[in-house]
N, C-alpha and C. Protein backbone atom coordinates (compact mmCIF):
# COMPACT_ATOMS: atom_id res chain seq x y z
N UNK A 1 105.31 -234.86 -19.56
CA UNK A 1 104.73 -236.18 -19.47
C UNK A 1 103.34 -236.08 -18.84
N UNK A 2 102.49 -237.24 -19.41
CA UNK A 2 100.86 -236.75 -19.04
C UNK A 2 101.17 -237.88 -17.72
N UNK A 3 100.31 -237.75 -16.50
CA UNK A 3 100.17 -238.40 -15.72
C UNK A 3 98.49 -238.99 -15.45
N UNK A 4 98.23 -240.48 -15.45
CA UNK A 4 97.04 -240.37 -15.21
C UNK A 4 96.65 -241.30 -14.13
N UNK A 5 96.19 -240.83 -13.69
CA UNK A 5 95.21 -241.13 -12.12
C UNK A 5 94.09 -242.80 -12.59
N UNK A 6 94.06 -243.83 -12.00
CA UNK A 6 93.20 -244.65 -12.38
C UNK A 6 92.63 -244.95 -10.71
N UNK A 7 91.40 -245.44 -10.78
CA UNK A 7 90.61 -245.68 -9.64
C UNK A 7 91.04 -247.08 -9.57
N UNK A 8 90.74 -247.54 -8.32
CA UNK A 8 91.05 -248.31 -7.35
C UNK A 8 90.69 -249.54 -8.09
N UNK A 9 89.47 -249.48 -8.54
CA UNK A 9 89.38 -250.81 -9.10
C UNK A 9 89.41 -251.56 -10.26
N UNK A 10 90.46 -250.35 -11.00
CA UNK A 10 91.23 -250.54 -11.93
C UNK A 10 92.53 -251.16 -11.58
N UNK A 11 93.12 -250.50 -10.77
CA UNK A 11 94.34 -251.07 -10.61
C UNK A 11 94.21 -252.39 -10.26
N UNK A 12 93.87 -253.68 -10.71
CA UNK A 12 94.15 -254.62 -10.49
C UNK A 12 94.48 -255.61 -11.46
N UNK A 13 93.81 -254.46 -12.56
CA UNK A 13 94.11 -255.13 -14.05
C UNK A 13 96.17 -254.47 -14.33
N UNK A 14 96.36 -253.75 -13.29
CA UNK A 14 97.79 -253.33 -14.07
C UNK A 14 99.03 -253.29 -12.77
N UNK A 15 100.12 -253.45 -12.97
CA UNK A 15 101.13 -253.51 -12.46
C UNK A 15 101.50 -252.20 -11.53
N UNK A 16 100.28 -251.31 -11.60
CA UNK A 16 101.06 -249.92 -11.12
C UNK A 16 100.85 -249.57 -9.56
N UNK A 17 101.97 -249.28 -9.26
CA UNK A 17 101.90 -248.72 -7.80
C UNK A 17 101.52 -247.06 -7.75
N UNK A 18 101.84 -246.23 -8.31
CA UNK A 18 101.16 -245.03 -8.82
C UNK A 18 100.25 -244.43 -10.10
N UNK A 19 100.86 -243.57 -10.43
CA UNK A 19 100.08 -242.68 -11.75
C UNK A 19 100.84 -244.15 -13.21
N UNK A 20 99.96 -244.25 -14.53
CA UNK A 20 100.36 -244.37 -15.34
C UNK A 20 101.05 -242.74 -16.05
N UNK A 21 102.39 -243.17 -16.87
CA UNK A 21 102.97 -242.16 -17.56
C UNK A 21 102.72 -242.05 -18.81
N UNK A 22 102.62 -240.99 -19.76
CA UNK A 22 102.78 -241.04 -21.27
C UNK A 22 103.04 -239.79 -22.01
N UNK A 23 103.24 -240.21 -22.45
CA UNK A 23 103.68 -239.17 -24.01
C UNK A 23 103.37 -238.49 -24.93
N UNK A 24 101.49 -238.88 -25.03
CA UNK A 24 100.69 -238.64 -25.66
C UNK A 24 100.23 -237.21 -25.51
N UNK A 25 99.46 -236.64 -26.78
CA UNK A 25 99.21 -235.24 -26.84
C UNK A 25 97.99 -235.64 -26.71
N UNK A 26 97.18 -236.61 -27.47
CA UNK A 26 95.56 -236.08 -26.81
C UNK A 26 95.12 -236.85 -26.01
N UNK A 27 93.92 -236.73 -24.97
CA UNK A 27 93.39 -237.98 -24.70
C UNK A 27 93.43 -239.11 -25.25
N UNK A 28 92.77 -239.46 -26.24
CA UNK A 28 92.78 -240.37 -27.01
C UNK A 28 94.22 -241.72 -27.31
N UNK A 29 95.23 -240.80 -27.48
CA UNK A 29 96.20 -241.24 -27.69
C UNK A 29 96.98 -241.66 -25.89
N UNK A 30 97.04 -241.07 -24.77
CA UNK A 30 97.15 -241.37 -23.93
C UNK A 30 96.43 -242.39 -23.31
N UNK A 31 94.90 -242.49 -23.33
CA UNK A 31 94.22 -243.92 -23.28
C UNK A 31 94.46 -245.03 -24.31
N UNK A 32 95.13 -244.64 -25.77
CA UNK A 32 95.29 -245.61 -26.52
C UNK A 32 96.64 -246.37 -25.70
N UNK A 33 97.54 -245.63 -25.62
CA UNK A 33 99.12 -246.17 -24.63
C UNK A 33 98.56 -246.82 -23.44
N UNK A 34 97.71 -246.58 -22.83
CA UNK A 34 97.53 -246.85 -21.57
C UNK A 34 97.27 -248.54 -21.68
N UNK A 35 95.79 -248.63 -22.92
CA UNK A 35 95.38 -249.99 -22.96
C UNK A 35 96.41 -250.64 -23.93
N UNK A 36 97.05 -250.21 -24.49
CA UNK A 36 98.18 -250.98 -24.96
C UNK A 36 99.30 -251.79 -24.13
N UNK A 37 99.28 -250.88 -23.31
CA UNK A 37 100.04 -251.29 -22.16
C UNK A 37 99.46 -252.43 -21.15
N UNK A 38 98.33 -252.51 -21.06
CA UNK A 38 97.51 -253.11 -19.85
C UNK A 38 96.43 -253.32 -20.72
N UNK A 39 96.04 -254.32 -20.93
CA UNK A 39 95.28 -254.76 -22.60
C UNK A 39 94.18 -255.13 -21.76
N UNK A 40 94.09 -255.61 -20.49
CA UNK A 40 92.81 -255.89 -19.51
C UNK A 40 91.99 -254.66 -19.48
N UNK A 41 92.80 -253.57 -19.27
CA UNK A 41 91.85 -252.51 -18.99
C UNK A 41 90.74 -251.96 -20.38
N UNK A 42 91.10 -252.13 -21.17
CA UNK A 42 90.52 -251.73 -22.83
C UNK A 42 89.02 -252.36 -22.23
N UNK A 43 88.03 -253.95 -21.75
CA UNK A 43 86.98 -254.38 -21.81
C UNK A 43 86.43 -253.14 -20.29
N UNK A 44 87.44 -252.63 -19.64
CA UNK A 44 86.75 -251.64 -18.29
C UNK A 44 85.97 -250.37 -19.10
N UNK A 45 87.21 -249.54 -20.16
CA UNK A 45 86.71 -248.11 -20.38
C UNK A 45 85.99 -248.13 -21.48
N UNK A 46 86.34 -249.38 -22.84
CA UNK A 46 85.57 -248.95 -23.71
C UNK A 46 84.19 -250.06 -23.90
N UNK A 47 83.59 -249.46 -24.48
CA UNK A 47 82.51 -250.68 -24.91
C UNK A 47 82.21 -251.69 -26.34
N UNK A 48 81.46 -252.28 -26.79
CA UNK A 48 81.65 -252.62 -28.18
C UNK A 48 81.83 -252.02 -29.68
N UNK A 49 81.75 -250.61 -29.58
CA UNK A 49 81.47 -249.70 -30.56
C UNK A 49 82.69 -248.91 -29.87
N UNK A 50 83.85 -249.70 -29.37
CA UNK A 50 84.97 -248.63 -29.44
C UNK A 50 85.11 -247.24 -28.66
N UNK A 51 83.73 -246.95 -28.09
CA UNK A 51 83.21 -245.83 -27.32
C UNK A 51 83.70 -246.02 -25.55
N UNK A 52 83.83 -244.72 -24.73
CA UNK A 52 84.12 -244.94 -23.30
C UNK A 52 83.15 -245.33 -23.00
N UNK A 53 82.92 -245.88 -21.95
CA UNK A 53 81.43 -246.62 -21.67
C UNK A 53 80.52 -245.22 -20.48
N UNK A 54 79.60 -245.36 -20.66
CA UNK A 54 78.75 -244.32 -19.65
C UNK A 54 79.03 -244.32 -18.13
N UNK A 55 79.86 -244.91 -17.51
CA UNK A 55 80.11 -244.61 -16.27
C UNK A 55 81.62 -244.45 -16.25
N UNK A 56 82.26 -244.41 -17.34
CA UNK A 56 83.55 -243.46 -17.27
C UNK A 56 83.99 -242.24 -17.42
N UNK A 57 83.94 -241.27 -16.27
CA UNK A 57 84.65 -240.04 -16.61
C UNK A 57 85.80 -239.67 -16.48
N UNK A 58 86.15 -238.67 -17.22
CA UNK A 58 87.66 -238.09 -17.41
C UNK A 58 87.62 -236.94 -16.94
N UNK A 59 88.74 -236.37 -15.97
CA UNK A 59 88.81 -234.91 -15.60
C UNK A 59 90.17 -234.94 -16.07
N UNK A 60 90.38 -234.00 -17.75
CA UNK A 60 92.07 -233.41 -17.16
C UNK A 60 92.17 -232.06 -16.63
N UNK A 61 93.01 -232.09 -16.07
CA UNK A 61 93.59 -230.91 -15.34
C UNK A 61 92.37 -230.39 -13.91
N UNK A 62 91.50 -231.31 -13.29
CA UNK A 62 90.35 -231.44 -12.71
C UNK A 62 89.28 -230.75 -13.30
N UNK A 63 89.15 -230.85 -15.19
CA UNK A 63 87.81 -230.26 -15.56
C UNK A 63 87.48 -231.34 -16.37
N UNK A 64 86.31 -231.78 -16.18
CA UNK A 64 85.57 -232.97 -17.13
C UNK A 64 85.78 -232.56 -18.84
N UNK A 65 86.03 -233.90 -19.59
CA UNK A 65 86.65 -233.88 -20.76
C UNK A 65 85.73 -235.15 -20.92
N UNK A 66 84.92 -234.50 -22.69
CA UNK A 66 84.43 -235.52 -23.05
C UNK A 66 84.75 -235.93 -24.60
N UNK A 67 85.52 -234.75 -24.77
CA UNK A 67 86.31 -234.63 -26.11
C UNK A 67 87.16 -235.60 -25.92
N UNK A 68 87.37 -236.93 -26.61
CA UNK A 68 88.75 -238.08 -26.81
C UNK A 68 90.07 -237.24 -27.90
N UNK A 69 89.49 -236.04 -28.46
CA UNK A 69 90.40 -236.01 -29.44
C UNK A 69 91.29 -234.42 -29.00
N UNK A 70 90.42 -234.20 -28.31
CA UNK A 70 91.28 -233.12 -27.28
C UNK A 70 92.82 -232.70 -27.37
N UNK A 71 93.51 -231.59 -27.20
CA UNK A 71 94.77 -231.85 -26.97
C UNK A 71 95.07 -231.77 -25.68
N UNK A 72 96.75 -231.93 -25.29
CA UNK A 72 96.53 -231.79 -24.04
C UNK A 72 97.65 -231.48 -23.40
N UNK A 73 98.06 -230.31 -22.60
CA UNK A 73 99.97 -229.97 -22.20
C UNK A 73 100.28 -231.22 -22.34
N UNK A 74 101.76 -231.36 -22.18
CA UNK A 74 102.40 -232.54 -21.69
C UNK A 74 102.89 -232.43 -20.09
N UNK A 75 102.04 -231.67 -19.89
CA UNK A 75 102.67 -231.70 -18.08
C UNK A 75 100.81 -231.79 -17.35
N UNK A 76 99.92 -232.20 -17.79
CA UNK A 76 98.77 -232.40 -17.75
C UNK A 76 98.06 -234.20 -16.98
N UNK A 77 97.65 -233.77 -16.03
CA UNK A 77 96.99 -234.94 -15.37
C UNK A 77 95.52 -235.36 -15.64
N UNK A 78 95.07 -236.74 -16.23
CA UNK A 78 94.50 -237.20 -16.10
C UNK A 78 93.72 -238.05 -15.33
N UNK A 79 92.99 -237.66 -14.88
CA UNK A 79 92.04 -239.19 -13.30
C UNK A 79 90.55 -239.46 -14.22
N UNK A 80 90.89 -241.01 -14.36
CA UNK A 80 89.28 -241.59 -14.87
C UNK A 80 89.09 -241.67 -13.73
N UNK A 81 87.75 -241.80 -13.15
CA UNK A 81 86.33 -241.56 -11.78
C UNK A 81 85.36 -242.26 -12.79
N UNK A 82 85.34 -243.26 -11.87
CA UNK A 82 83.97 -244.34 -12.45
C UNK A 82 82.95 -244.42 -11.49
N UNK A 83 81.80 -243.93 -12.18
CA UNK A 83 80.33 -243.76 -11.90
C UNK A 83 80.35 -244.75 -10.91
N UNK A 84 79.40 -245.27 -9.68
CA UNK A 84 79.18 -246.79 -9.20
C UNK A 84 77.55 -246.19 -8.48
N UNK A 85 77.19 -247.10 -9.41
CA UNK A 85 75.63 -247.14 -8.89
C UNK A 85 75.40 -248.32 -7.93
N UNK A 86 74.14 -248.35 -7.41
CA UNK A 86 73.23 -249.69 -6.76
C UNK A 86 72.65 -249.09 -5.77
N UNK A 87 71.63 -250.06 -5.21
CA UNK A 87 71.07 -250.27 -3.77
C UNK A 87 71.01 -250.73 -3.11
């Protein structure tokens, strides 16, 4: 089972007290379950063209992944880390 890590200020769009779980073999398909699941989060990661938006990164297994179509163990952790700019 993939486990994935969401930042803090995500979790408010979803019910979870820990990691989301899934089933999925690639990225892609594990973020597809995820916003299926939690349909709020889909306007956070992607943008209008269906794309992750530029201040979302993905580390699986703690190495940056920019491949969506990736495969991926099923015993493999995911953490999105969102960029936060200002002054």
């Amino acid at each position: 089972m993939v486990k994935v890590s969401l930042p803090r200020q995500f979790m408010s769009y979803t019910d979870l007290i820990g990691d989301f779980e899934s089933q999925g073999t690639t990225i892609q398909s594990v973020l597809g379950e995820l916003v299926d699941t939690y349909p709020f989060l889909k306007v956070q990661l992607y943008n209008n063209d269906r794309a992750l938006r530029n201040f979302v990164n993905l580390f699986v297994n703690e190495q940056m992944e920019v491949n969506l179509s990736a495969s991926i163990p099923s015993c493999s952790r995911i953490k999105i880390i969102v960029a936060v700019a200002g002054g």
